[in-house]
PDB file of N, CA and C in Angstrom:
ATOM      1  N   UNK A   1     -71.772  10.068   9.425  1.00  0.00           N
ATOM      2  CA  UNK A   1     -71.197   8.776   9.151  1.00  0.00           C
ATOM      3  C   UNK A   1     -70.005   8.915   8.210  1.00  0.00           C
ATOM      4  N   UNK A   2     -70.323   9.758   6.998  1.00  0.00           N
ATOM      5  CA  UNK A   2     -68.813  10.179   6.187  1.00  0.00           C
ATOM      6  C   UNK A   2     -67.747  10.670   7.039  1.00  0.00           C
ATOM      7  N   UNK A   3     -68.063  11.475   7.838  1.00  0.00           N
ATOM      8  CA  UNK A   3     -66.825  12.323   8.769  1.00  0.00           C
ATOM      9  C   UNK A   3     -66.471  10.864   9.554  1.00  0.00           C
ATOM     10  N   UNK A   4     -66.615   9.638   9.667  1.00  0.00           N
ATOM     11  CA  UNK A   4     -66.683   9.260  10.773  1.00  0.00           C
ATOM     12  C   UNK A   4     -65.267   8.117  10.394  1.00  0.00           C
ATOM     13  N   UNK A   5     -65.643   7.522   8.633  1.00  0.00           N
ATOM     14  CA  UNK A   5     -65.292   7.089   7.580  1.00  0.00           C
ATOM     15  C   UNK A   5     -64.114   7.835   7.481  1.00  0.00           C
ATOM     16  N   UNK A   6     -64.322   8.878   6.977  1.00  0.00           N
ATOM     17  CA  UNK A   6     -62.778   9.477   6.577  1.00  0.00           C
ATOM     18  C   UNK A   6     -62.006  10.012   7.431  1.00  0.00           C
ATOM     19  N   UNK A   7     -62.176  10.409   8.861  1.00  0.00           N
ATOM     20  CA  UNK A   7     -61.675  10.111   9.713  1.00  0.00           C
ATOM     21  C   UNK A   7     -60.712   8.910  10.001  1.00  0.00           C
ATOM     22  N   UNK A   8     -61.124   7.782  10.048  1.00  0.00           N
ATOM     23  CA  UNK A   8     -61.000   6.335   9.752  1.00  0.00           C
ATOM     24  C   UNK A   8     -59.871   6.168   8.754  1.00  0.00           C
ATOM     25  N   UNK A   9     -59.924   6.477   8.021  1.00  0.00           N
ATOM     26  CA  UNK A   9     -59.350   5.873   7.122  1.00  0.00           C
ATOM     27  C   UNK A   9     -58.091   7.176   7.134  1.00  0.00           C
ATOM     28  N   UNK A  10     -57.940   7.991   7.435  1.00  0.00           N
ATOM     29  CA  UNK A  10     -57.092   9.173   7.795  1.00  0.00           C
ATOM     30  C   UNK A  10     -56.252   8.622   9.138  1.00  0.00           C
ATOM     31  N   UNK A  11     -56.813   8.386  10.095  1.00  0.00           N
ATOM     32  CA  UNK A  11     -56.398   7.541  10.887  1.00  0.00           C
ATOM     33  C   UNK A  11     -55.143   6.259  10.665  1.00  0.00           C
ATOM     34  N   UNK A  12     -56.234   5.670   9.437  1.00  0.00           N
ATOM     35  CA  UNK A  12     -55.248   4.037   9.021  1.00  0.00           C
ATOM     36  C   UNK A  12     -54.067   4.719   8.325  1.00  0.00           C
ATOM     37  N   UNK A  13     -54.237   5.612   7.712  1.00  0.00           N
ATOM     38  CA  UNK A  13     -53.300   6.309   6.525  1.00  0.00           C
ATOM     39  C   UNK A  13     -52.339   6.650   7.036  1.00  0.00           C
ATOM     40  N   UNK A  14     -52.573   7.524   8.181  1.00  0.00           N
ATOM     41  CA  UNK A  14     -51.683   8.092   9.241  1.00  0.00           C
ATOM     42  C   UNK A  14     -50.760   6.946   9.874  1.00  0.00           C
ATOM     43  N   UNK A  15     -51.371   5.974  10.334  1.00  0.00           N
ATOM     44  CA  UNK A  15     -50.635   4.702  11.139  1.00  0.00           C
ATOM     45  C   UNK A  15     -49.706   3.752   9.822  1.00  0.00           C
ATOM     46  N   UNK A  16     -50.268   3.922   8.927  1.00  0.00           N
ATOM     47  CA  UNK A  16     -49.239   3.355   7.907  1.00  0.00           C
ATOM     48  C   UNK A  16     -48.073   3.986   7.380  1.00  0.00           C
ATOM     49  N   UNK A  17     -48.066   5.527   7.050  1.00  0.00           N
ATOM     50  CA  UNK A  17     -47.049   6.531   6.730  1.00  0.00           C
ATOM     51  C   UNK A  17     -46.002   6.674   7.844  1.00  0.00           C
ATOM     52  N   UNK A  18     -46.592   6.049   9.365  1.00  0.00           N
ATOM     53  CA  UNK A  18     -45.737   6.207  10.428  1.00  0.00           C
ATOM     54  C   UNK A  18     -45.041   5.062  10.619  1.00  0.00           C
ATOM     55  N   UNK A  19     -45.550   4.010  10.084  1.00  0.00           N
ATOM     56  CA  UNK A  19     -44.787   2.606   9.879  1.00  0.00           C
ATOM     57  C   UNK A  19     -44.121   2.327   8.857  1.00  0.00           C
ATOM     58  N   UNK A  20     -44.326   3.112   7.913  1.00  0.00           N
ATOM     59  CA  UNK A  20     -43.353   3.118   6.563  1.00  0.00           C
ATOM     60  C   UNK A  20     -41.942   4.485   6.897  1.00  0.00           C
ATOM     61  N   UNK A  21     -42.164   5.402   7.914  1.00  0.00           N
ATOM     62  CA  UNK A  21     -41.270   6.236   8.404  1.00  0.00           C
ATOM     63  C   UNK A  21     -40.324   5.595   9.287  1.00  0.00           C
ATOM     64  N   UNK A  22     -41.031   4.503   9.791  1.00  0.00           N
ATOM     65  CA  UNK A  22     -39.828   3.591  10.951  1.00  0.00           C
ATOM     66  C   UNK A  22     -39.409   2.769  10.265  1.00  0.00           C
ATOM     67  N   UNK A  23     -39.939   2.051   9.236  1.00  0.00           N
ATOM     68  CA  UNK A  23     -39.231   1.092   8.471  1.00  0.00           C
ATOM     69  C   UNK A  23     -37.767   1.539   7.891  1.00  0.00           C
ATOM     70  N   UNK A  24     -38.590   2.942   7.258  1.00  0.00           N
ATOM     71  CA  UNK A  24     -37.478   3.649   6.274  1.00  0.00           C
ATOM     72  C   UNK A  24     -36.029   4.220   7.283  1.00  0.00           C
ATOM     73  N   UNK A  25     -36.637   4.195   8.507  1.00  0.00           N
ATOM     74  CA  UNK A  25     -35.766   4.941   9.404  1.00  0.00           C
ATOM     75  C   UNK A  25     -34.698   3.761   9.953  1.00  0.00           C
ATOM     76  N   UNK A  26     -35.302   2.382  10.029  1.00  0.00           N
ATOM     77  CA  UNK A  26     -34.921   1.027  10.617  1.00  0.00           C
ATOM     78  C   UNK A  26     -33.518   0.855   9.094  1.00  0.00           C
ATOM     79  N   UNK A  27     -34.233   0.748   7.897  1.00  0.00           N
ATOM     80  CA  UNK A  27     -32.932   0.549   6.718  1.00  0.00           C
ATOM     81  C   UNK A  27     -32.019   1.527   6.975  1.00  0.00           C
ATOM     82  N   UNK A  28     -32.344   2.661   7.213  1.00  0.00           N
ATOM     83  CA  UNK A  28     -31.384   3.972   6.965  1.00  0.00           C
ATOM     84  C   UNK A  28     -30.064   3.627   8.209  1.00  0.00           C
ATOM     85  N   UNK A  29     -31.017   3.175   9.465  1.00  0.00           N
ATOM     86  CA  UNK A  29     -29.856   3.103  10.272  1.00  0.00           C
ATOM     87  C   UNK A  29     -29.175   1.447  10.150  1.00  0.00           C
ATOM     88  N   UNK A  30     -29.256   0.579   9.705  1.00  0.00           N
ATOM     89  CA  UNK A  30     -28.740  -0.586   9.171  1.00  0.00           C
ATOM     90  C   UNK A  30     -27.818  -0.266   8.299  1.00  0.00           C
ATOM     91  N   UNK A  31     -27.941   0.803   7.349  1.00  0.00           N
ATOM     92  CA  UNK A  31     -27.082   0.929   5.999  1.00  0.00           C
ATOM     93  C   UNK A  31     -26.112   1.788   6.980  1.00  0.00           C
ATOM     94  N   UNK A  32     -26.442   2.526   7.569  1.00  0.00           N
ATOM     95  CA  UNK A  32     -25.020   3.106   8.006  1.00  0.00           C
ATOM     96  C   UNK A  32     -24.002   2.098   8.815  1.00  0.00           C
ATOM     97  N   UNK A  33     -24.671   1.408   9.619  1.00  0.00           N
ATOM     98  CA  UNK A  33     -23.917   0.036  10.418  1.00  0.00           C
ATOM     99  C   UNK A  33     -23.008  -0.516   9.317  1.00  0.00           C
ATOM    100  N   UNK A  34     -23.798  -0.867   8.306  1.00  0.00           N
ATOM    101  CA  UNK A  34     -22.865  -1.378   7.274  1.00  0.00           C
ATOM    102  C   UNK A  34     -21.983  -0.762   6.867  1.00  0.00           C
ATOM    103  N   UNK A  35     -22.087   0.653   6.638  1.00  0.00           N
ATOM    104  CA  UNK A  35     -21.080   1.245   5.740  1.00  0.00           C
ATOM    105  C   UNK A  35     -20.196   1.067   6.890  1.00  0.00           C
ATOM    106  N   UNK A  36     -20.336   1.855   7.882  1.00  0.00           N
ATOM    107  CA  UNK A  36     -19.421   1.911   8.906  1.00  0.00           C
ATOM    108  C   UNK A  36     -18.513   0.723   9.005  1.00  0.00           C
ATOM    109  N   UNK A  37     -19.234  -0.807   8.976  1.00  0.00           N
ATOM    110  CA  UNK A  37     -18.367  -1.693   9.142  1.00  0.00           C
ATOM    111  C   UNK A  37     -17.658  -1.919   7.595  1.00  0.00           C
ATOM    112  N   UNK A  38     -17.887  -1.917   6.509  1.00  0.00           N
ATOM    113  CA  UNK A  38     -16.914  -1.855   5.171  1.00  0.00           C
ATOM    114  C   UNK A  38     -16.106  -0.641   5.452  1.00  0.00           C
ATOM    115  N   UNK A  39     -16.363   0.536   5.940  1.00  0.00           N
ATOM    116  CA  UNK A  39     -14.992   1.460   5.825  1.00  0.00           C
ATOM    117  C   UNK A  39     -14.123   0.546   6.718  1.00  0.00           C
ATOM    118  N   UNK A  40     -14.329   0.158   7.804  1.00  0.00           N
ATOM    119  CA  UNK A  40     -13.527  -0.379   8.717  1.00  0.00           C
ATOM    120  C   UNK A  40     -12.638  -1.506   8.525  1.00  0.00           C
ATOM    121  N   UNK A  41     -13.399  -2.568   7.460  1.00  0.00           N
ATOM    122  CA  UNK A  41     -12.998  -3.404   6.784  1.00  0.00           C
ATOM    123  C   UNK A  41     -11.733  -2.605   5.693  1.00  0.00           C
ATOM    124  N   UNK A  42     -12.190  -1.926   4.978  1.00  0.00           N
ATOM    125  CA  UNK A  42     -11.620  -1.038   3.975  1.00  0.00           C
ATOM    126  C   UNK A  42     -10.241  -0.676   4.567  1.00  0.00           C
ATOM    127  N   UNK A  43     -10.381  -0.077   5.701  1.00  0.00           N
ATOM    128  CA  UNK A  43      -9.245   0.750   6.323  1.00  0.00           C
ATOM    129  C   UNK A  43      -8.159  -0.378   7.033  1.00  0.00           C
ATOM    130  N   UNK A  44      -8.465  -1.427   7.530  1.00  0.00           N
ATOM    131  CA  UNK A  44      -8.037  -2.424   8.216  1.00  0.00           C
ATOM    132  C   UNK A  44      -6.877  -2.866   6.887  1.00  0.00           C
ATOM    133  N   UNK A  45      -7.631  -3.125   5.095  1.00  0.00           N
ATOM    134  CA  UNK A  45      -6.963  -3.816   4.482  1.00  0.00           C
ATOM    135  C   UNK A  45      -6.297  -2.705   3.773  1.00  0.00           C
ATOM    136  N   UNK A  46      -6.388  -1.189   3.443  1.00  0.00           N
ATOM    137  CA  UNK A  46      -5.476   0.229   3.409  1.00  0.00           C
ATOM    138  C   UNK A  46      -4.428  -0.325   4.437  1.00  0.00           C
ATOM    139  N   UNK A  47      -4.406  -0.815   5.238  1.00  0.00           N
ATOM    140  CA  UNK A  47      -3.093  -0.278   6.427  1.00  0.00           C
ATOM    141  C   UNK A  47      -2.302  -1.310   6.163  1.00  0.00           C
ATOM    142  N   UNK A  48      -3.262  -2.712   5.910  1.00  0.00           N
ATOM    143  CA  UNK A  48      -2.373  -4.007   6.034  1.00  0.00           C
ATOM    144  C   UNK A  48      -1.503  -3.796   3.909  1.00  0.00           C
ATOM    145  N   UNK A  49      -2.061  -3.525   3.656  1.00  0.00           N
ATOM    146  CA  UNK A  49      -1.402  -3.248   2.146  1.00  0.00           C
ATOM    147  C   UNK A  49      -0.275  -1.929   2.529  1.00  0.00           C
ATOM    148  N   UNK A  50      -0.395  -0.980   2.944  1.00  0.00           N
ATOM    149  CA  UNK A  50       0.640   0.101   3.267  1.00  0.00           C
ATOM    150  C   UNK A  50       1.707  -0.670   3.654  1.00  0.00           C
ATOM    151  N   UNK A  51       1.397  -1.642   4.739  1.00  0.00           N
ATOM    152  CA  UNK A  51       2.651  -2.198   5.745  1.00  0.00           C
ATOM    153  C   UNK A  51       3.239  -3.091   4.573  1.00  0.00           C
ATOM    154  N   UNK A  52       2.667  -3.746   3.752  1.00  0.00           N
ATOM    155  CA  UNK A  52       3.555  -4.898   3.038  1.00  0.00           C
ATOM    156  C   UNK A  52       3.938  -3.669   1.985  1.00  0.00           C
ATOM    157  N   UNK A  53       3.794  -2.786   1.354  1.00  0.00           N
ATOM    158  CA  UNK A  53       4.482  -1.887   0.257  1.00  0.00           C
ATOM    159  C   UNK A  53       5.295  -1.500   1.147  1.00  0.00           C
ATOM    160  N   UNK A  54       5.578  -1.008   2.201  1.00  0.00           N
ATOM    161  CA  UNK A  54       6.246  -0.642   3.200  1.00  0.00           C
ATOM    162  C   UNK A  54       7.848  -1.533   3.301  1.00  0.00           C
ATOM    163  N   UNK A  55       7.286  -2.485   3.592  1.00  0.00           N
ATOM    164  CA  UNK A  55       8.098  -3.697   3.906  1.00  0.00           C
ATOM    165  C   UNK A  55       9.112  -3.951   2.768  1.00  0.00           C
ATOM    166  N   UNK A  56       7.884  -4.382   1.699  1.00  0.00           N
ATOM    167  CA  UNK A  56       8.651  -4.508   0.080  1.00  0.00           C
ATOM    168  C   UNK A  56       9.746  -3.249   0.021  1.00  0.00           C
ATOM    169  N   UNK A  57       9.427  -1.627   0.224  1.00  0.00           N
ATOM    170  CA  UNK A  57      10.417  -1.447  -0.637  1.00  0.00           C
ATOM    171  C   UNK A  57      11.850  -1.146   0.737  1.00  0.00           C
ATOM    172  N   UNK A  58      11.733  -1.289   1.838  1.00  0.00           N
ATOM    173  CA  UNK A  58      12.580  -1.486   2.761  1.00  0.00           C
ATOM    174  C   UNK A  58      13.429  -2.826   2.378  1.00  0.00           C
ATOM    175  N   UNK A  59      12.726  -3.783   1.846  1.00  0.00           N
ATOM    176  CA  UNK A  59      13.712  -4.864   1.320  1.00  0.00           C
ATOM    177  C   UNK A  59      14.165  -4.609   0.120  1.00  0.00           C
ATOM    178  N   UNK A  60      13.884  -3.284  -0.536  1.00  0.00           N
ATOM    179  CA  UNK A  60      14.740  -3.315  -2.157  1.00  0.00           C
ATOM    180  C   UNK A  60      15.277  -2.436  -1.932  1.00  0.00           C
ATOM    181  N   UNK A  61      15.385  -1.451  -0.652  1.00  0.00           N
ATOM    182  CA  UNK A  61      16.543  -0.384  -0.312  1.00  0.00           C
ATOM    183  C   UNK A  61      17.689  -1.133   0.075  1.00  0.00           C
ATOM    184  N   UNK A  62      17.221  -2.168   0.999  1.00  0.00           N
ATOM    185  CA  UNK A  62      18.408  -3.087   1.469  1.00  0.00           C
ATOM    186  C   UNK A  62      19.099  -4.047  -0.235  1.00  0.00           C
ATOM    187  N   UNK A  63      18.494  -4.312  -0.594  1.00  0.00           N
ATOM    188  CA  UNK A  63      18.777  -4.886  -1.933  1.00  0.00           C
ATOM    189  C   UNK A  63      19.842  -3.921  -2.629  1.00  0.00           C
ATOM    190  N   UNK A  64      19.473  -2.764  -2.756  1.00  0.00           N
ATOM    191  CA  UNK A  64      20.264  -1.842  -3.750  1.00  0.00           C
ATOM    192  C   UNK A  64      21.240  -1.246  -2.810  1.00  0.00           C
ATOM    193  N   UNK A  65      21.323  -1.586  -2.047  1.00  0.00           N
ATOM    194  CA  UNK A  65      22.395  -1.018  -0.865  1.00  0.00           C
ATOM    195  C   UNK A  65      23.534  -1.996  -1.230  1.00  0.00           C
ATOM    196  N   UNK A  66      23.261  -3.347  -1.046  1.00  0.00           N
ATOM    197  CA  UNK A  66      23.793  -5.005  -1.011  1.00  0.00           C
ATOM    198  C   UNK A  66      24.293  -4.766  -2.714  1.00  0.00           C
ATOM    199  N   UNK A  67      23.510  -4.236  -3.451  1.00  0.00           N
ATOM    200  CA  UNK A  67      24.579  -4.267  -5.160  1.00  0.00           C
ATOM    201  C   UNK A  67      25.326  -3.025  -4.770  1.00  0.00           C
ATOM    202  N   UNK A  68      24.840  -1.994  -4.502  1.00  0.00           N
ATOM    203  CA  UNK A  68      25.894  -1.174  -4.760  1.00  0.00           C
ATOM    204  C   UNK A  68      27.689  -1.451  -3.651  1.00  0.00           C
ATOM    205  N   UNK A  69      27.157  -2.056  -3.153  1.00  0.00           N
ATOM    206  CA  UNK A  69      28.500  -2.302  -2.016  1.00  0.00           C
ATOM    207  C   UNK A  69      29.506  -2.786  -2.951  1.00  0.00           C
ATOM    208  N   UNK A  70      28.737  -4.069  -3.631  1.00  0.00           N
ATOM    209  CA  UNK A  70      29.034  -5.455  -4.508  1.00  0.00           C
ATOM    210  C   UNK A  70      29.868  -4.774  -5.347  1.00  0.00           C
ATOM    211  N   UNK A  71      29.286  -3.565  -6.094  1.00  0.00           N
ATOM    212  CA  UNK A  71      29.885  -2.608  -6.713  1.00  0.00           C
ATOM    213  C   UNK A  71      30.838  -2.137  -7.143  1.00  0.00           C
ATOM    214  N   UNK A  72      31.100  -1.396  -5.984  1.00  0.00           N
ATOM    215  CA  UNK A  72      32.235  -0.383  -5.141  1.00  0.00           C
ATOM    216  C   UNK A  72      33.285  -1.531  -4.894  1.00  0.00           C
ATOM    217  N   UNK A  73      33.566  -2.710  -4.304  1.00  0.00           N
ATOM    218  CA  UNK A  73      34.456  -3.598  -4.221  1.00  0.00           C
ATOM    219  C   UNK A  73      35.008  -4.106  -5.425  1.00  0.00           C
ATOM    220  N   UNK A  74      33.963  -4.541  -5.974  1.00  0.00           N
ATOM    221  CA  UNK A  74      34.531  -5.096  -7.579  1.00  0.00           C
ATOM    222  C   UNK A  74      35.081  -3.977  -8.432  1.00  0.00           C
ATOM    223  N   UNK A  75      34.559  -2.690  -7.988  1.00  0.00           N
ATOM    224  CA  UNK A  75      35.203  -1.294  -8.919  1.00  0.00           C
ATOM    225  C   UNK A  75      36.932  -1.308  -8.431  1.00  0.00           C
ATOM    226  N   UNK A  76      37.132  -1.569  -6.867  1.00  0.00           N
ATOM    227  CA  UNK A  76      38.153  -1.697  -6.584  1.00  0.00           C
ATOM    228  C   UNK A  76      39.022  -2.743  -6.566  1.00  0.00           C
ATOM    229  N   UNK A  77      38.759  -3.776  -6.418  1.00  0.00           N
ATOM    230  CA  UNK A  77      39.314  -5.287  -7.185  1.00  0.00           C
ATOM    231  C   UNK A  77      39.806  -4.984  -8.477  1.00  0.00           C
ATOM    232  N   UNK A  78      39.002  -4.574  -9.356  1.00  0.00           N
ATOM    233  CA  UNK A  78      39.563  -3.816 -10.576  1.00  0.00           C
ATOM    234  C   UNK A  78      40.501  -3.242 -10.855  1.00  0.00           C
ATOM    235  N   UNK A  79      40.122  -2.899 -10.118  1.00  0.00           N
ATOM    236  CA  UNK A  79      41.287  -1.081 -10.309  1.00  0.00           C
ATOM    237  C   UNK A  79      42.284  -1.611  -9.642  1.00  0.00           C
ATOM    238  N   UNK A  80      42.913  -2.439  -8.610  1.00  0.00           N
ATOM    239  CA  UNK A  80      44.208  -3.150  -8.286  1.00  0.00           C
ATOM    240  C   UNK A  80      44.734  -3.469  -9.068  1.00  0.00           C
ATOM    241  N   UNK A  81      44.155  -4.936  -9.324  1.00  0.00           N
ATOM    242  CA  UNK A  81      44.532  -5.703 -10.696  1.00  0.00           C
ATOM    243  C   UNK A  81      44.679  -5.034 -11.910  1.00  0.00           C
ATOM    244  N   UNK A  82      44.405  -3.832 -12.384  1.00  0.00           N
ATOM    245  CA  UNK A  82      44.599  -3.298 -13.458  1.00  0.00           C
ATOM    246  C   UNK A  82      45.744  -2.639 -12.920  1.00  0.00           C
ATOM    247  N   UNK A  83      45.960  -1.614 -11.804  1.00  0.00           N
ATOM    248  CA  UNK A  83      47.033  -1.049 -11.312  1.00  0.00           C
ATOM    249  C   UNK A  83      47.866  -2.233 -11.464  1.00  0.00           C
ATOM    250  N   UNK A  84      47.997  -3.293 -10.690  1.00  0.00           N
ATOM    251  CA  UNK A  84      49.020  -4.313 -10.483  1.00  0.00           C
ATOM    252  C   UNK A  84      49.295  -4.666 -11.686  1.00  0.00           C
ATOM    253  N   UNK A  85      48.861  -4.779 -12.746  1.00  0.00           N
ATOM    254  CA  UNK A  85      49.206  -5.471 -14.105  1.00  0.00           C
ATOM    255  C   UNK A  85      50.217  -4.247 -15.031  1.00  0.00           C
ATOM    256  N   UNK A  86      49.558  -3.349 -14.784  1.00  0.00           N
ATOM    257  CA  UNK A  86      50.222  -1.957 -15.249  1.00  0.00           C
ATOM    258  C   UNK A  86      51.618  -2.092 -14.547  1.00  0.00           C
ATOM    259  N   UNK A  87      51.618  -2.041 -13.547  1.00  0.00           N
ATOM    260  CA  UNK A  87      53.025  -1.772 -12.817  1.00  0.00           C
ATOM    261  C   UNK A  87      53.814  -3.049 -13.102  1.00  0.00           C
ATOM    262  N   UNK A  88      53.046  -4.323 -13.000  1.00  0.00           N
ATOM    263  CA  UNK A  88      53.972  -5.495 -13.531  1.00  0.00           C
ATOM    264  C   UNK A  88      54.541  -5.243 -15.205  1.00  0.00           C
ATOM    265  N   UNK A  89      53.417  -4.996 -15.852  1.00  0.00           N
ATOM    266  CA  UNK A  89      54.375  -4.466 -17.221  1.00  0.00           C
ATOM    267  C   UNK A  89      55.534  -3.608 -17.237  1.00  0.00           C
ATOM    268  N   UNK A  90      54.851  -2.513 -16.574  1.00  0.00           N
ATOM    269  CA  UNK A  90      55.973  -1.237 -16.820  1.00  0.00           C
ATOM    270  C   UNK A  90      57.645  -2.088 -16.171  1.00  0.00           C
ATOM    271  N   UNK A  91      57.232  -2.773 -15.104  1.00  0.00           N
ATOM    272  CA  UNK A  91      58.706  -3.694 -14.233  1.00  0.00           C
ATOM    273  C   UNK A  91      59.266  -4.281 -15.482  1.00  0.00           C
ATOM    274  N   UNK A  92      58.243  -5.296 -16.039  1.00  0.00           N
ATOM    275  CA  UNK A  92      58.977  -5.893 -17.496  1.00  0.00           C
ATOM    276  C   UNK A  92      59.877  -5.287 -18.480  1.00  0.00           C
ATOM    277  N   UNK A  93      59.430  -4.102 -18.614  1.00  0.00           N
ATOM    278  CA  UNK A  93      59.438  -3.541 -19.989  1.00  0.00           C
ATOM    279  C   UNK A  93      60.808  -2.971 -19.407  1.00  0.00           C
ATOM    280  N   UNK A  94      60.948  -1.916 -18.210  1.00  0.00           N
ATOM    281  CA  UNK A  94      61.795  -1.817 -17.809  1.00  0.00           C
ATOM    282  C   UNK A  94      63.333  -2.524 -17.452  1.00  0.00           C
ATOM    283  N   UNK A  95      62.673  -4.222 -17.078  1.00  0.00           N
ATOM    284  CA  UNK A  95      64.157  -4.594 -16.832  1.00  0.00           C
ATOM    285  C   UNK A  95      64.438  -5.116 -18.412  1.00  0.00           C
ATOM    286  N   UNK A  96      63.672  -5.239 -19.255  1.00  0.00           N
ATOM    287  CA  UNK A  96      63.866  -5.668 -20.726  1.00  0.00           C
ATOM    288  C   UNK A  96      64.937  -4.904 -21.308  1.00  0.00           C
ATOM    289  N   UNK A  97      64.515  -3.414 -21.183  1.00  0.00           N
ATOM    290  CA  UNK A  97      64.918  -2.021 -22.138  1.00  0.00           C
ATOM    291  C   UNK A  97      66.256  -1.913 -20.974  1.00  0.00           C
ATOM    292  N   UNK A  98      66.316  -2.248 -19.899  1.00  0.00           N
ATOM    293  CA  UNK A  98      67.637  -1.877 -19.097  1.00  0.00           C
ATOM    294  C   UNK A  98      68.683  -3.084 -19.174  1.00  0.00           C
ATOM    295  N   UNK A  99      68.706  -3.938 -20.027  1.00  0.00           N
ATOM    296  CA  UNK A  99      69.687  -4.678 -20.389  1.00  0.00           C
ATOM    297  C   UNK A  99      70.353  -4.343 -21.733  1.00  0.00           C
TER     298      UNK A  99
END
């Protein structure tokens, strides 16, 4: 009757350790579903952030392109008007001193 008992109950023990192995096996494969779907999530908002840093500094290359032009023109606007003012003096000074 003991063998018959602990048998029994070896039995139940057995059927519970095998239902706590599928349980454990049921979370294990749920948690990976999940992770899987947050990397995916993760990676989706990595790419969409790349593209707008992307974007951003393509619009501040164009930006610093647009001053430096701004630049270079006004360096030369300059430099006329300073030429032209120079040469208008030197004309002055010249027909001044040649009278």
């Amino acid at each position: 009757m003991q063998d018959t008992e602990v048998y029994a109950n070896w039995l139940e023990s057995r059927r519970l350790i095998i239902s706590q192995l599928a349980a454990t096996e049921a979370s294990i494969h749920e948690l990976g579903v999940r992770i899987d779907a947050y990397s995916e999530v993760s990676r989706e908002k990595t790419l969409e952030i790349a593209n707008r840093a992307e974007a951003a500094i393509a619009d501040l290359r164009i930006s610093v392109a647009g001053r430096e032009l701004l630049i270079l023109f006004s360096s030369g606007a300059i430099g006329l008007m300073t030429g032209g003012l120079a040469a208008a003096v030197v004309e002055v000074l010249v027909h001044q001193l040649g009278r």
